[in-house]
Structure formats: structure tokens, C-alpha cells
N, C-alpha and C. Protein backbone atom coordinates (compact mmCIF):
# COMPACT_ATOMS: atom_id res chain seq x y z
N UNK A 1 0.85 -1.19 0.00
CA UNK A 1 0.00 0.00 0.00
C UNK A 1 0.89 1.25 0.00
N UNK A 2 0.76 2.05 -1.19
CA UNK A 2 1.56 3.30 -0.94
C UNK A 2 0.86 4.29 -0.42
N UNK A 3 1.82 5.33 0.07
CA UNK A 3 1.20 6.76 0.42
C UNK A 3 1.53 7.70 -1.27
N UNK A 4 0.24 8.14 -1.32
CA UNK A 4 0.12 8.89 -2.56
C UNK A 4 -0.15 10.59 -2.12
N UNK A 5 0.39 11.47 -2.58
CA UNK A 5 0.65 13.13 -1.86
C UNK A 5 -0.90 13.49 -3.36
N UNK A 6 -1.69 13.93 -3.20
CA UNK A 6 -2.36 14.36 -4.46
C UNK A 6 -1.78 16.45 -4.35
N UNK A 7 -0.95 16.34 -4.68
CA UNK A 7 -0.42 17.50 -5.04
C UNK A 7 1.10 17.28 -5.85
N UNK A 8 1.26 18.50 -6.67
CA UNK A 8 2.93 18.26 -7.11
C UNK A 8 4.00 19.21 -6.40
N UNK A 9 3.42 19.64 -5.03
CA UNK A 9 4.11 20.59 -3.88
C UNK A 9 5.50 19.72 -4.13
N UNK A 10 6.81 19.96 -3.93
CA UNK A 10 7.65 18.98 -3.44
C UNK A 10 7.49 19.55 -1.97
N UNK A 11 7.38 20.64 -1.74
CA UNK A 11 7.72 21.12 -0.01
C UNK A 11 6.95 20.33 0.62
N UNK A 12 5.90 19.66 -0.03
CA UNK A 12 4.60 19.26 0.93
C UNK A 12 5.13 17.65 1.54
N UNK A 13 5.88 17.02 -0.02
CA UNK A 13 6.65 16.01 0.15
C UNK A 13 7.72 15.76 0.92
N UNK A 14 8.64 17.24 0.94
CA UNK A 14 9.81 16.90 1.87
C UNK A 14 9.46 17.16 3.60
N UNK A 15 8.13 17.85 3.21
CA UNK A 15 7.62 17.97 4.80
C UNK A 15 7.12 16.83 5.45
N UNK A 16 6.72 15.96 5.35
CA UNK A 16 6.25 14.60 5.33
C UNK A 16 7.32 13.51 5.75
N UNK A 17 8.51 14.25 4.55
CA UNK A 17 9.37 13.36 5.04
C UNK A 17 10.46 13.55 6.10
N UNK A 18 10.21 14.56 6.63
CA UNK A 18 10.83 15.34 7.53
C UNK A 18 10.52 14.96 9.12
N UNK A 19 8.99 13.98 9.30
CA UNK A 19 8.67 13.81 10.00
C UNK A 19 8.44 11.83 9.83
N UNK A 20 8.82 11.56 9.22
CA UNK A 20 9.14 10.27 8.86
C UNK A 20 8.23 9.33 8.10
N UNK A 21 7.24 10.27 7.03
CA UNK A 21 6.49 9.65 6.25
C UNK A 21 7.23 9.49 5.03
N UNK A 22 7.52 8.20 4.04
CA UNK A 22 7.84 8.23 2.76
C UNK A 22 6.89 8.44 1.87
N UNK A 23 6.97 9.75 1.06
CA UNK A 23 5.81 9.42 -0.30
C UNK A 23 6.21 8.77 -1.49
N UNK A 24 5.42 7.88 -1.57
CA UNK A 24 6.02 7.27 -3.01
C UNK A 24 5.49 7.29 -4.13
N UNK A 25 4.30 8.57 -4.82
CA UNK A 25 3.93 9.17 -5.46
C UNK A 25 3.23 10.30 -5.37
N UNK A 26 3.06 11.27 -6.15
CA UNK A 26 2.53 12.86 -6.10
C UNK A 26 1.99 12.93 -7.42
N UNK A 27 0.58 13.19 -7.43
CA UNK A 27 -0.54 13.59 -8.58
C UNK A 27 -1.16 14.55 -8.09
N UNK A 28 -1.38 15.41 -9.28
CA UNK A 28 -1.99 16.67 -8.98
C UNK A 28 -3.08 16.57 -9.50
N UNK A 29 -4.23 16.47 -8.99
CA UNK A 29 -5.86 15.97 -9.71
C UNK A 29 -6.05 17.53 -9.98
N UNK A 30 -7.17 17.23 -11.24
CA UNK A 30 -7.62 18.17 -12.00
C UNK A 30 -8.97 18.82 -11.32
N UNK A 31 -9.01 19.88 -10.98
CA UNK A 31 -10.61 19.95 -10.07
C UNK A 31 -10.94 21.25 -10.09
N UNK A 32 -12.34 21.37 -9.82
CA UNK A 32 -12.63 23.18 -10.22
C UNK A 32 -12.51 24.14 -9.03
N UNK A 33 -11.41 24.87 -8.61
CA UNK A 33 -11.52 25.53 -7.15
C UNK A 33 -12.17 26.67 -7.29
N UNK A 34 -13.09 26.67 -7.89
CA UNK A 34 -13.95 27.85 -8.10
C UNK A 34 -14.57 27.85 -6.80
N UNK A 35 -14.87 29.02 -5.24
CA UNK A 35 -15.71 28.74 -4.15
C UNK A 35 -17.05 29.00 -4.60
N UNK A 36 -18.12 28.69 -4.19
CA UNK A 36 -19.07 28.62 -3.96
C UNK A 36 -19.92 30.29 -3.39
N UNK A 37 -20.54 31.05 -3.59
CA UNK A 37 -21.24 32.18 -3.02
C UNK A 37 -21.31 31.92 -2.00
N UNK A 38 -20.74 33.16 -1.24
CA UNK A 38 -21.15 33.25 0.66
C UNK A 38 -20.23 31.91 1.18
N UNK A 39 -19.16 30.76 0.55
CA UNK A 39 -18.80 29.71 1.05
C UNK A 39 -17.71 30.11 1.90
N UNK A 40 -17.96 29.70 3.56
CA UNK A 40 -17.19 29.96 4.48
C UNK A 40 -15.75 29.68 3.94
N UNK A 41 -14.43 29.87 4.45
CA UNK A 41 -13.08 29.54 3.72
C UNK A 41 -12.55 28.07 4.74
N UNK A 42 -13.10 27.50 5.83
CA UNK A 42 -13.27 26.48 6.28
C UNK A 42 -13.87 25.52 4.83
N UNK A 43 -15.18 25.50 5.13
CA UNK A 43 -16.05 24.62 4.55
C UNK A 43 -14.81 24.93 2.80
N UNK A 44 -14.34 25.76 2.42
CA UNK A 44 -13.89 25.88 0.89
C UNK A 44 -12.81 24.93 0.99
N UNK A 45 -12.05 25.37 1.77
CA UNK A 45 -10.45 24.41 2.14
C UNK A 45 -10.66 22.63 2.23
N UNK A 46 -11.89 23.03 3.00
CA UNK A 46 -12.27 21.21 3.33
C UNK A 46 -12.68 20.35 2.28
N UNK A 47 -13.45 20.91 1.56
CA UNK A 47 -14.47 20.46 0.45
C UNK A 47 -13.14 20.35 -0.86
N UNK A 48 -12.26 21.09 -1.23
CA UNK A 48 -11.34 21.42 -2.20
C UNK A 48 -10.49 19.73 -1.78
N UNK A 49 -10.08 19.78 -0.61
CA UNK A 49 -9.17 18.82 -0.20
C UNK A 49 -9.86 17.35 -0.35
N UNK A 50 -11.30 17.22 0.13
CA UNK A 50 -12.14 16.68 -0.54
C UNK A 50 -12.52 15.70 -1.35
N UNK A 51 -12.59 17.12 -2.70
CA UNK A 51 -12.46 16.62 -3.89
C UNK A 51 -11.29 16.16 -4.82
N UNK A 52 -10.13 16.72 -4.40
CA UNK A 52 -9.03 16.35 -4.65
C UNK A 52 -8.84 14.63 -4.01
N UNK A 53 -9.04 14.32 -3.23
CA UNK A 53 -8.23 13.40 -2.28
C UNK A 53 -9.73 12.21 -3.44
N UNK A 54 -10.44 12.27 -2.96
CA UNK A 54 -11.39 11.62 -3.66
C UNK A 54 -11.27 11.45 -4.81
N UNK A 55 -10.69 12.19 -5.90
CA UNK A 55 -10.65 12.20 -7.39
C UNK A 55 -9.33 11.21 -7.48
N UNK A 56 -8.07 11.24 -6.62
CA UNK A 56 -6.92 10.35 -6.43
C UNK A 56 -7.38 8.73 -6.47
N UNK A 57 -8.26 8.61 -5.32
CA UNK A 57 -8.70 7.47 -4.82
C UNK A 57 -9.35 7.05 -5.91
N UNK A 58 -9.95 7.42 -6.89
CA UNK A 58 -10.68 6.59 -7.56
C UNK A 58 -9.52 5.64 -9.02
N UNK A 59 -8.37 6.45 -8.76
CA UNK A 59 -7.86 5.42 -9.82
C UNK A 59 -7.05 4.77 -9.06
N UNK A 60 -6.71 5.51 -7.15
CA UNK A 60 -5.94 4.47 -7.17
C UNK A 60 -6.26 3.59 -5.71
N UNK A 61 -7.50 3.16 -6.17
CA UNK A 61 -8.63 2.62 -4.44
C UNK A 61 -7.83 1.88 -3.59
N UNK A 62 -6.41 1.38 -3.92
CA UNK A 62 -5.83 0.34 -2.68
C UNK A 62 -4.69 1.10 -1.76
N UNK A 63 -4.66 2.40 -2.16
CA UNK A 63 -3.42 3.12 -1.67
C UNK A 63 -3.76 4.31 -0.11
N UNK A 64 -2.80 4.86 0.24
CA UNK A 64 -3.55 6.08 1.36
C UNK A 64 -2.95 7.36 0.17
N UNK A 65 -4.39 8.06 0.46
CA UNK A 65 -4.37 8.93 -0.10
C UNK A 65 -4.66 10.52 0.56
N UNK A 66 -3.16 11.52 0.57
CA UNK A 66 -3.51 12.55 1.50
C UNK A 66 -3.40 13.71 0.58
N UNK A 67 -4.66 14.46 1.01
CA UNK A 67 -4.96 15.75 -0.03
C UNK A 67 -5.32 16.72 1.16
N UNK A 68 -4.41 18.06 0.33
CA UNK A 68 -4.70 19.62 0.80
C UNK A 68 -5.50 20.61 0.05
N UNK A 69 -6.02 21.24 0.81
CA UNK A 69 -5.85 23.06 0.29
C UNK A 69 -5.98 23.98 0.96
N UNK A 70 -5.41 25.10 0.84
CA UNK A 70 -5.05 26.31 1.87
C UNK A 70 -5.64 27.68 1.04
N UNK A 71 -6.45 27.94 2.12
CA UNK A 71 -7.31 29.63 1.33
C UNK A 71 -6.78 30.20 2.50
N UNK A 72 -6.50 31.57 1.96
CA UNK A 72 -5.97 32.66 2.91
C UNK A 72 -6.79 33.92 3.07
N UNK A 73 -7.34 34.56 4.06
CA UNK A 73 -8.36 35.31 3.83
C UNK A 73 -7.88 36.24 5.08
N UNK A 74 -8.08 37.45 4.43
CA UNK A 74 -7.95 38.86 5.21
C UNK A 74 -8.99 39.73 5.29
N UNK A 75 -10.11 39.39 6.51
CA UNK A 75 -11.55 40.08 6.81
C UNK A 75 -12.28 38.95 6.41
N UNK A 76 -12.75 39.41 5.06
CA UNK A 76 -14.42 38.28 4.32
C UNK A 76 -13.42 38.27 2.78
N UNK A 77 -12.22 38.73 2.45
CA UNK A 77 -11.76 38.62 1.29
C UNK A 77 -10.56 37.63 0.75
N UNK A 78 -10.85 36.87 0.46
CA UNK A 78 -9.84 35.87 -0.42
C UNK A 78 -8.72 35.95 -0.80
N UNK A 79 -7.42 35.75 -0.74
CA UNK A 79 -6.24 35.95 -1.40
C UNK A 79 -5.96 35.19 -2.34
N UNK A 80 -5.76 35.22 -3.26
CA UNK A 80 -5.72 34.58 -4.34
C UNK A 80 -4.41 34.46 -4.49
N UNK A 81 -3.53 33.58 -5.59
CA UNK A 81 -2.24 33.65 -6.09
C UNK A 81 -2.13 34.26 -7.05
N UNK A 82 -1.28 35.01 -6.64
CA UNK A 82 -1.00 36.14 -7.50
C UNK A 82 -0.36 35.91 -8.95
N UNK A 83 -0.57 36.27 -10.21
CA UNK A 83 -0.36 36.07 -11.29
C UNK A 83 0.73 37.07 -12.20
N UNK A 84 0.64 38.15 -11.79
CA UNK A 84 1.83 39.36 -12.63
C UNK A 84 2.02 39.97 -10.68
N UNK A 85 3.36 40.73 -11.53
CA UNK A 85 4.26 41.73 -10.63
C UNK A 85 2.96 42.85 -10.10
N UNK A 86 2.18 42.81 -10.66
CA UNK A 86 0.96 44.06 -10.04
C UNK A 86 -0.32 43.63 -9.13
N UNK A 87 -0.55 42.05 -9.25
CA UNK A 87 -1.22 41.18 -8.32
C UNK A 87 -0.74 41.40 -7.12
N UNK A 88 0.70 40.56 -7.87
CA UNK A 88 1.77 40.77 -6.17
C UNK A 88 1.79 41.97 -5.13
N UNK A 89 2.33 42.73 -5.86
CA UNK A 89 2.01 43.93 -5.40
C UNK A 89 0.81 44.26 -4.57
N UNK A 90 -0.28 44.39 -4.91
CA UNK A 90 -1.66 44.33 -4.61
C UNK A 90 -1.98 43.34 -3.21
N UNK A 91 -1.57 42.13 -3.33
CA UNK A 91 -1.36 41.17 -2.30
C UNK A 91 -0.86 42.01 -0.77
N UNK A 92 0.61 42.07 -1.26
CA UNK A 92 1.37 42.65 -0.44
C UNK A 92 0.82 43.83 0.29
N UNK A 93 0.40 44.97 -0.31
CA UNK A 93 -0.40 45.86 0.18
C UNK A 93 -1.24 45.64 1.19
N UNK A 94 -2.06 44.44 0.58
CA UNK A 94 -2.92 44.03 1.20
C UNK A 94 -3.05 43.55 2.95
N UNK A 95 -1.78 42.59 2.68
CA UNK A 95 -1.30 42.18 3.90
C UNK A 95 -0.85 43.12 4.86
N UNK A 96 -0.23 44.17 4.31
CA UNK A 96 0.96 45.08 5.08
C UNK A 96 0.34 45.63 5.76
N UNK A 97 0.65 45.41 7.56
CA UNK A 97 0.07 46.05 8.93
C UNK A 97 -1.21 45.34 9.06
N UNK A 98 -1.13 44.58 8.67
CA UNK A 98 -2.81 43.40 9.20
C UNK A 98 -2.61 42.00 9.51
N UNK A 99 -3.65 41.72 9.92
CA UNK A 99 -3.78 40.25 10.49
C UNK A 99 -4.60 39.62 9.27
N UNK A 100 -4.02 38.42 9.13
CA UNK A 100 -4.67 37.48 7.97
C UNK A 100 -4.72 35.89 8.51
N UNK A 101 -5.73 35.17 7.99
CA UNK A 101 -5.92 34.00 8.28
C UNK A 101 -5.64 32.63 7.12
N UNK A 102 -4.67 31.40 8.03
CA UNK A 102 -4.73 30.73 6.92
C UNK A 102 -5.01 29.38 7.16
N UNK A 103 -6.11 29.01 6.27
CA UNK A 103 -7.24 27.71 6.46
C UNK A 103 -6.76 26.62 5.81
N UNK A 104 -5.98 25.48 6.25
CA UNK A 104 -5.81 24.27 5.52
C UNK A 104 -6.83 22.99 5.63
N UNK A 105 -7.27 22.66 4.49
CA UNK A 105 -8.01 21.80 4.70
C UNK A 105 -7.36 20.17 4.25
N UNK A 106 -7.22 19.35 5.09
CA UNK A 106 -6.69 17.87 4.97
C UNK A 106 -7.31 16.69 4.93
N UNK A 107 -7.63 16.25 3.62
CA UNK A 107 -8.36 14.56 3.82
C UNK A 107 -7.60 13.53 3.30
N UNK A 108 -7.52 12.49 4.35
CA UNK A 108 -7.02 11.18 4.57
C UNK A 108 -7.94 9.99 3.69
N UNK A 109 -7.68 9.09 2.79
CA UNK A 109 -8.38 8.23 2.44
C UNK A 109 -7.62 7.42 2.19
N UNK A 110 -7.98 5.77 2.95
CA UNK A 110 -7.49 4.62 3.08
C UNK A 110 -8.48 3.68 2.80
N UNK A 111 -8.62 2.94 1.63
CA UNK A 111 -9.71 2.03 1.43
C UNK A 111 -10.87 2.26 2.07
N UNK A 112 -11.14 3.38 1.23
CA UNK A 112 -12.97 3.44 1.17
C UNK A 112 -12.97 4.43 2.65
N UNK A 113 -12.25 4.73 3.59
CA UNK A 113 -12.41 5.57 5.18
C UNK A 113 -11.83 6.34 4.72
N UNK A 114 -12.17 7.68 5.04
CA UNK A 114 -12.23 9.10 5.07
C UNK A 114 -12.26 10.11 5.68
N UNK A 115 -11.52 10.50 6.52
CA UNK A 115 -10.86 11.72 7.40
C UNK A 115 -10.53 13.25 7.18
N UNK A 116 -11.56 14.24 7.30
CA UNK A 116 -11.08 15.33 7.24
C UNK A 116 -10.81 16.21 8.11
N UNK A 117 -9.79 17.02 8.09
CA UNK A 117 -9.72 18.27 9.41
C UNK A 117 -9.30 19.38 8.84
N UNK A 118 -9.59 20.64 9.17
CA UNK A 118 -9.40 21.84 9.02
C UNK A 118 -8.66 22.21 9.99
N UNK A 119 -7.41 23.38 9.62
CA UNK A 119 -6.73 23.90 10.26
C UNK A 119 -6.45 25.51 10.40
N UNK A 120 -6.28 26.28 11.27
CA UNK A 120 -6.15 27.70 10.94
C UNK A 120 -5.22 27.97 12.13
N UNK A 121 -4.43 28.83 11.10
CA UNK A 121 -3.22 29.82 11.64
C UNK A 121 -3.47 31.13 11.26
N UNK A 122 -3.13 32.06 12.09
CA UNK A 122 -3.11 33.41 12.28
C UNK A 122 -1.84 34.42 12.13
N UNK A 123 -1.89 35.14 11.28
CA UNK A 123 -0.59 35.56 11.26
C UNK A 123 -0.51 37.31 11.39
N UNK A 124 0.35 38.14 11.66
CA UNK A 124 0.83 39.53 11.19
C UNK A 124 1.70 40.32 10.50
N UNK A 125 1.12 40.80 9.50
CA UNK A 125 2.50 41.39 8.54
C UNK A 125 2.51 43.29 9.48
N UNK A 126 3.88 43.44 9.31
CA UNK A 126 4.61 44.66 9.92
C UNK A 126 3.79 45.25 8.36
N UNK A 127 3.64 46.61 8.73
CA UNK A 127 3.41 47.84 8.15
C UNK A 127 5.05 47.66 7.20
N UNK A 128 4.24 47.61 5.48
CA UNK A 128 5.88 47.54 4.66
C UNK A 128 5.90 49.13 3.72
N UNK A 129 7.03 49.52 3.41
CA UNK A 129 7.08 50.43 3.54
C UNK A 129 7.68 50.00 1.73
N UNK A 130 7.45 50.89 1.06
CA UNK A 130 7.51 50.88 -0.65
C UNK A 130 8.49 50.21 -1.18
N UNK A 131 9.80 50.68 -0.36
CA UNK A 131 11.17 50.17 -0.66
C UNK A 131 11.19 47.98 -0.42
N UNK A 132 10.81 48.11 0.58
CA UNK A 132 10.60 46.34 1.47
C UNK A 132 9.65 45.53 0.30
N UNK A 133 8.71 46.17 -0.14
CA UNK A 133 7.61 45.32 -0.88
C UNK A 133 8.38 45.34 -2.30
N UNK A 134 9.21 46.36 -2.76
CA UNK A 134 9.91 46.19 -3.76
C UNK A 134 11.31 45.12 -3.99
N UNK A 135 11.94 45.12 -2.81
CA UNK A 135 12.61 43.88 -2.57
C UNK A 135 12.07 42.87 -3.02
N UNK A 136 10.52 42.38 -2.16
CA UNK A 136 10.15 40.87 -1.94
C UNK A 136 9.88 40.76 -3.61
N UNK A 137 9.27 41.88 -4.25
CA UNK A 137 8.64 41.53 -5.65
C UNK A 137 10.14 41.65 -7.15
N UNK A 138 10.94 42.15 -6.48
CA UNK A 138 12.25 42.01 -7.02
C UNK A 138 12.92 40.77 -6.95
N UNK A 139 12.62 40.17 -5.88
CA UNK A 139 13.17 38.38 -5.83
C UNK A 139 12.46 37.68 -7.01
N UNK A 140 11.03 37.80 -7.29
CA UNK A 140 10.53 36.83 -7.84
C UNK A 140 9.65 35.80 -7.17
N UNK A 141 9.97 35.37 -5.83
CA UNK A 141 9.38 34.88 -5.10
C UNK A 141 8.00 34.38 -5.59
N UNK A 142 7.47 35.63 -5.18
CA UNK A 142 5.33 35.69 -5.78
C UNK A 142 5.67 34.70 -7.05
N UNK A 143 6.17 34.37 -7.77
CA UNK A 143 6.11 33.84 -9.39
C UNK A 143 5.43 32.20 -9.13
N UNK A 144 6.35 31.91 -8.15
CA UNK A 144 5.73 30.07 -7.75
C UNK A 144 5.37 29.80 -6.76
N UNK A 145 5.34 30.67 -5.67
CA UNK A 145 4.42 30.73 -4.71
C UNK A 145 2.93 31.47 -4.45
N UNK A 146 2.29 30.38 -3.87
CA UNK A 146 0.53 30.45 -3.78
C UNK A 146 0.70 32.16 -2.51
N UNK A 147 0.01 33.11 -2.12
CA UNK A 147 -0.43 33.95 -1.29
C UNK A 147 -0.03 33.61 -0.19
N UNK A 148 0.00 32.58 0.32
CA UNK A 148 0.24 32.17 1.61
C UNK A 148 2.04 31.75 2.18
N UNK A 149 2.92 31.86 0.79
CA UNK A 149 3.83 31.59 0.72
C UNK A 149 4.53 33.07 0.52
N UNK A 150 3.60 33.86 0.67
CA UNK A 150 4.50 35.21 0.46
C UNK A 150 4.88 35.59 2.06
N UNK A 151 4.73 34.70 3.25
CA UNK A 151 4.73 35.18 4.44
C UNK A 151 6.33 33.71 4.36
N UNK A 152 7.11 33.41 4.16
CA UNK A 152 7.86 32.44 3.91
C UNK A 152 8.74 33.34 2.87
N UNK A 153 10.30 32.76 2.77
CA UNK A 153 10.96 33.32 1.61
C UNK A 153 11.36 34.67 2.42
N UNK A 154 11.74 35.80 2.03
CA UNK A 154 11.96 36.88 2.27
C UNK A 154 10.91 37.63 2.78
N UNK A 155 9.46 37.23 2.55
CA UNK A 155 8.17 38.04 3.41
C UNK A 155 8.51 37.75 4.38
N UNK A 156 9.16 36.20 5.05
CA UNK A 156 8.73 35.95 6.58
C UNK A 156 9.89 37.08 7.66
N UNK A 157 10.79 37.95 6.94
CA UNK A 157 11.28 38.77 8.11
C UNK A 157 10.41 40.15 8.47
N UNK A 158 8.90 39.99 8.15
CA UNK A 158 8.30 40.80 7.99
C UNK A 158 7.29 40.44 8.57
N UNK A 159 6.80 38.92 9.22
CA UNK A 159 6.15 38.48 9.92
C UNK A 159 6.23 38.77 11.16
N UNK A 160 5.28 39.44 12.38
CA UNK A 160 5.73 39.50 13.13
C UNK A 160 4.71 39.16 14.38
N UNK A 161 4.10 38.86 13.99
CA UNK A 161 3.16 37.34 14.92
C UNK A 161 2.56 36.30 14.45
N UNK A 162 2.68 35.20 14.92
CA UNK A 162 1.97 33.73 14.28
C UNK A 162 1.48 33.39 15.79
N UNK A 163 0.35 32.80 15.43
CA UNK A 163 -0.51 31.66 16.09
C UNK A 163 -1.12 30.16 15.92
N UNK A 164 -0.91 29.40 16.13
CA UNK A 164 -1.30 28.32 15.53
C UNK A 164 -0.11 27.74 14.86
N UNK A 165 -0.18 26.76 13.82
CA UNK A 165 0.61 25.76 13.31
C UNK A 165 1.43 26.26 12.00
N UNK A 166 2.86 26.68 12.25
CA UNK A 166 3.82 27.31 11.13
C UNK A 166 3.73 26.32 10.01
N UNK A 167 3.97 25.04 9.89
CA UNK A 167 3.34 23.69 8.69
C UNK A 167 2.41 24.35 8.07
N UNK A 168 1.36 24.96 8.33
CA UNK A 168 -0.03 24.67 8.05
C UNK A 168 -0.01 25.53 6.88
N UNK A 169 1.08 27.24 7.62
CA UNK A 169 0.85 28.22 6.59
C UNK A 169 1.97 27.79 5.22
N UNK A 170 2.67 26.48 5.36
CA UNK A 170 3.01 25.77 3.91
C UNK A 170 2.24 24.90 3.39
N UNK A 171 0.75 24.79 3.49
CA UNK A 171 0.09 23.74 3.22
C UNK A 171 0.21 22.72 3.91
N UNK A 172 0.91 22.23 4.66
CA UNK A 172 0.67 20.85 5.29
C UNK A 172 0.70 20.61 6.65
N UNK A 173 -0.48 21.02 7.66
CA UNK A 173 -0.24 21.15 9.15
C UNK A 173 0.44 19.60 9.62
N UNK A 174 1.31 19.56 10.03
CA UNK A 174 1.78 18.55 9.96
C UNK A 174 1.20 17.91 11.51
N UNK A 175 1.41 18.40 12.28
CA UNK A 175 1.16 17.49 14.06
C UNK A 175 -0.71 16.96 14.08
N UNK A 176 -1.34 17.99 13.09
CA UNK A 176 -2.67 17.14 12.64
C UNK A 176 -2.87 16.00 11.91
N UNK A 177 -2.02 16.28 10.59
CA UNK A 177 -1.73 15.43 9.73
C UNK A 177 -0.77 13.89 10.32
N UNK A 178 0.21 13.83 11.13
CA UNK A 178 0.53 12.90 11.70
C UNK A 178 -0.26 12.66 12.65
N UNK A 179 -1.22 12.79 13.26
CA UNK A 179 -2.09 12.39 14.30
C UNK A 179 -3.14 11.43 13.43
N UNK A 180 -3.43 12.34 12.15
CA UNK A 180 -4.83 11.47 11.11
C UNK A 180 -4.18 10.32 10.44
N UNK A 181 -3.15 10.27 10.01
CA UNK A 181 -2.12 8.99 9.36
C UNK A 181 -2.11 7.96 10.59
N UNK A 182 -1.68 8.05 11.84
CA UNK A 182 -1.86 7.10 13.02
C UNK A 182 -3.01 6.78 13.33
N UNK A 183 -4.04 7.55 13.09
CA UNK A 183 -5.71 6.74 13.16
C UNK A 183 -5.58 5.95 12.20
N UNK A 184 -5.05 5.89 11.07
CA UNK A 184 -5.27 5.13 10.05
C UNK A 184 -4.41 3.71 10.59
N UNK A 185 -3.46 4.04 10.92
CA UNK A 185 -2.34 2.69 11.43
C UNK A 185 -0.89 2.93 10.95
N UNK A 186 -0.93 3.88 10.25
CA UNK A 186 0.57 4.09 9.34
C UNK A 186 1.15 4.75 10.25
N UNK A 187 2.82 4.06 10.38
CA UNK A 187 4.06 4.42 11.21
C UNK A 187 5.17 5.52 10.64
N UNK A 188 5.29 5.72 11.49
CA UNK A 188 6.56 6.89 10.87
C UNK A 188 7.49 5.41 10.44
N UNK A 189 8.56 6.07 9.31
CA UNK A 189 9.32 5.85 8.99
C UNK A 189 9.01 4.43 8.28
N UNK A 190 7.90 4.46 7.83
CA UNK A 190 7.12 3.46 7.02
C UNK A 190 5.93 3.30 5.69
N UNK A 191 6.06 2.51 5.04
CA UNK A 191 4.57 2.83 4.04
C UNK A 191 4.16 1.99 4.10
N UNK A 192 3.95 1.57 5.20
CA UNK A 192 2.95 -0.02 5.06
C UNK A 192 2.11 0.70 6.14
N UNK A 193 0.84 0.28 5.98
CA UNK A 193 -0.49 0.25 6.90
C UNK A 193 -0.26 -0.65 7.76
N UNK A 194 0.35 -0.23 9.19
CA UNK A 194 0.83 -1.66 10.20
C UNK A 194 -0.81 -2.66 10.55
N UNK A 195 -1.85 -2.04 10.64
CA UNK A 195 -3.22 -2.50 11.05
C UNK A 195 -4.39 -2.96 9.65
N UNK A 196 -5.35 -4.11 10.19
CA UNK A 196 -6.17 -4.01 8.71
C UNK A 196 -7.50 -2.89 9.01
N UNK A 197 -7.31 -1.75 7.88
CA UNK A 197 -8.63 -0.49 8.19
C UNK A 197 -9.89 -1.48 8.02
């Protein structure tokens, strides 16, 4: 029985393995993350991870299958990943001198059983000042990282409170995520299902 990552994150992979899970494949399922009107960013994260983890399982029903997604939201508004140098920008603004929230949603599927949990971390960006936001968007950074990765890289010396689970704001809360893999029966430093689900 393998562990299958339904994302093509490698960070998500080396995080995993950092804590003594081996992945021994990563698919990125095709799925519509369009949210829903009025859809809480809980219920969006959960449902996304979901459908992802579920769309895995169906080609590959004998394996464990662990799926994410992370929405980042500042007030009632969405952060999106940013697409050009003027998104970014815009992002950044956005963040700068506020508190923002970030929602990972995680489902576990092991022959036919199904586990989801939601996670949220809290974070603060320092008030950035024209010159600082021109740095971070001068790296490039924003180019392959999702919104939530702009607090990581050169944003994170600009972070200046977290709450909750630092994993989580890379996509993969990990001390949840190893807690839901051990309901299942799977050992660190293993890919075998030690128990029959």
C-alpha cells in the first residue's frame, strides 16, 4: 500500500518526510476551485481537499491517499495567487500592517475511510514600507508561490506574529496530519499500513 501526496508541492513532500512519512507518489488531480457564493473559507479548504483526495482514490482505491488546500483570507476577502508583478504587489499591500488567516483543509483516504480536518493559523504582517515590498517583488518569489507563501521566503522577516501551526501556513499542518495517518495505522518511517482499516 503506498502513500500517494495528491499534489505536485515537493515542499509538501519533503515535509512529510521530515517527519518520517515516505511518499512514493505525487498527482496533482484536475478539479474546479472555483468557491461557492457566501462559502465559508473552512467549509472551501475542506471540500477542495475533498475533492481532490477523492478524485486520487478513484484510480488508485488500494493506496492512502492525502490531499490539501489552503485559502488565505484577510476580513471576508480571499487571497488569491498572485499572477503578474501588479497582483503581487496588490497582495502585499494588502497584507501590510494586518492580520490574515490561513485555512488548511486535509483529507485522509485509506480504502474506502475518510478523514477530514481543518486547520487555521493566524498571522501579522509589519506595516511595509515601498522600498521592502519592492525587494520581496524584485526576488521573484510571488512567481511560484501560492499567497500564503509570500509570508515564507523573504516576506517571513516581515512576519511578526503567528498563532497556531507554522506547517499549516506551507500547506501541510503537519502534528494534525501525523495524528490522522496514526488513526489510520501508518508508522513513521514506514509505508505499510501496520493494522487491517
Amino acid at each position: 500500500m503506498r502513500l500517494i501526496l495528491a499534489s505536485s508541492c515537493l515542499q509538501k513532500k519533503d515535509l512529510l518526510s521530515h517527519i518520517g512519512y515516505k511518499v512514493n507518489l505525487t498527482i496533482t488531480p484536475d478539479i474546479n476551485k472555483a468557491s461557492f457564493s457566501k462559502e465559508p473559507p473552512e467549509k472551501l479548504a475542506a471540500r477542495l481537499a475533498i475533492e481532490k483526495c477523492r478524485k486520487v482514490a478513484m484510480e488508485f482505491p488500494n493506496d492512502i491517499i492525502i490531499a490539501t488546500d489552503t485559502v488565505v483570507e484577510k476580513g471576508r476577502r480571499e487571497i488569491l495567487k498572485p499572477v503578474n508583478m501588479q497582483q503581487a504587489e496588490e497582495v502585499l499591500k494588502l497584507l501590510s500592517g494586518g492580520r490574515y488567516r490561513v485555512i488548511t483543509g486535509v483529507c485522509i483516504k485509506v480504502l474506502g475511510k475518510e478523514i477530514t480536518k481543518t486547520v487555521l493559523t493566524k498571522l501579522k504582517f509589519k506595516k511595509l514600507s515601498q522600498e521592502e515590498i519592492n525587494i520581496i517583488l524584485k526576488s521573484k518569489e510571488w512567481q511560484s508561490k501560492s499567497a500564503r507563501l509570500l509570508c515564507l521566503g523573504l516576506a517571513a522577516a516581515y512576519v511578526t506574529w503567528l498563532s497556531g501551526s507554522h506547517s499549516n501556513v506551507m500547506g501541510l499542518p503537519l502534528a494534525e496530519t501525523h495524528k490522522m495517518l496514526q488513526g489510520f495505522g501508518l508508522k513513521q518511517n514506514s509505508a505499510e499500513v501496520q493494522q487491517t482499516i
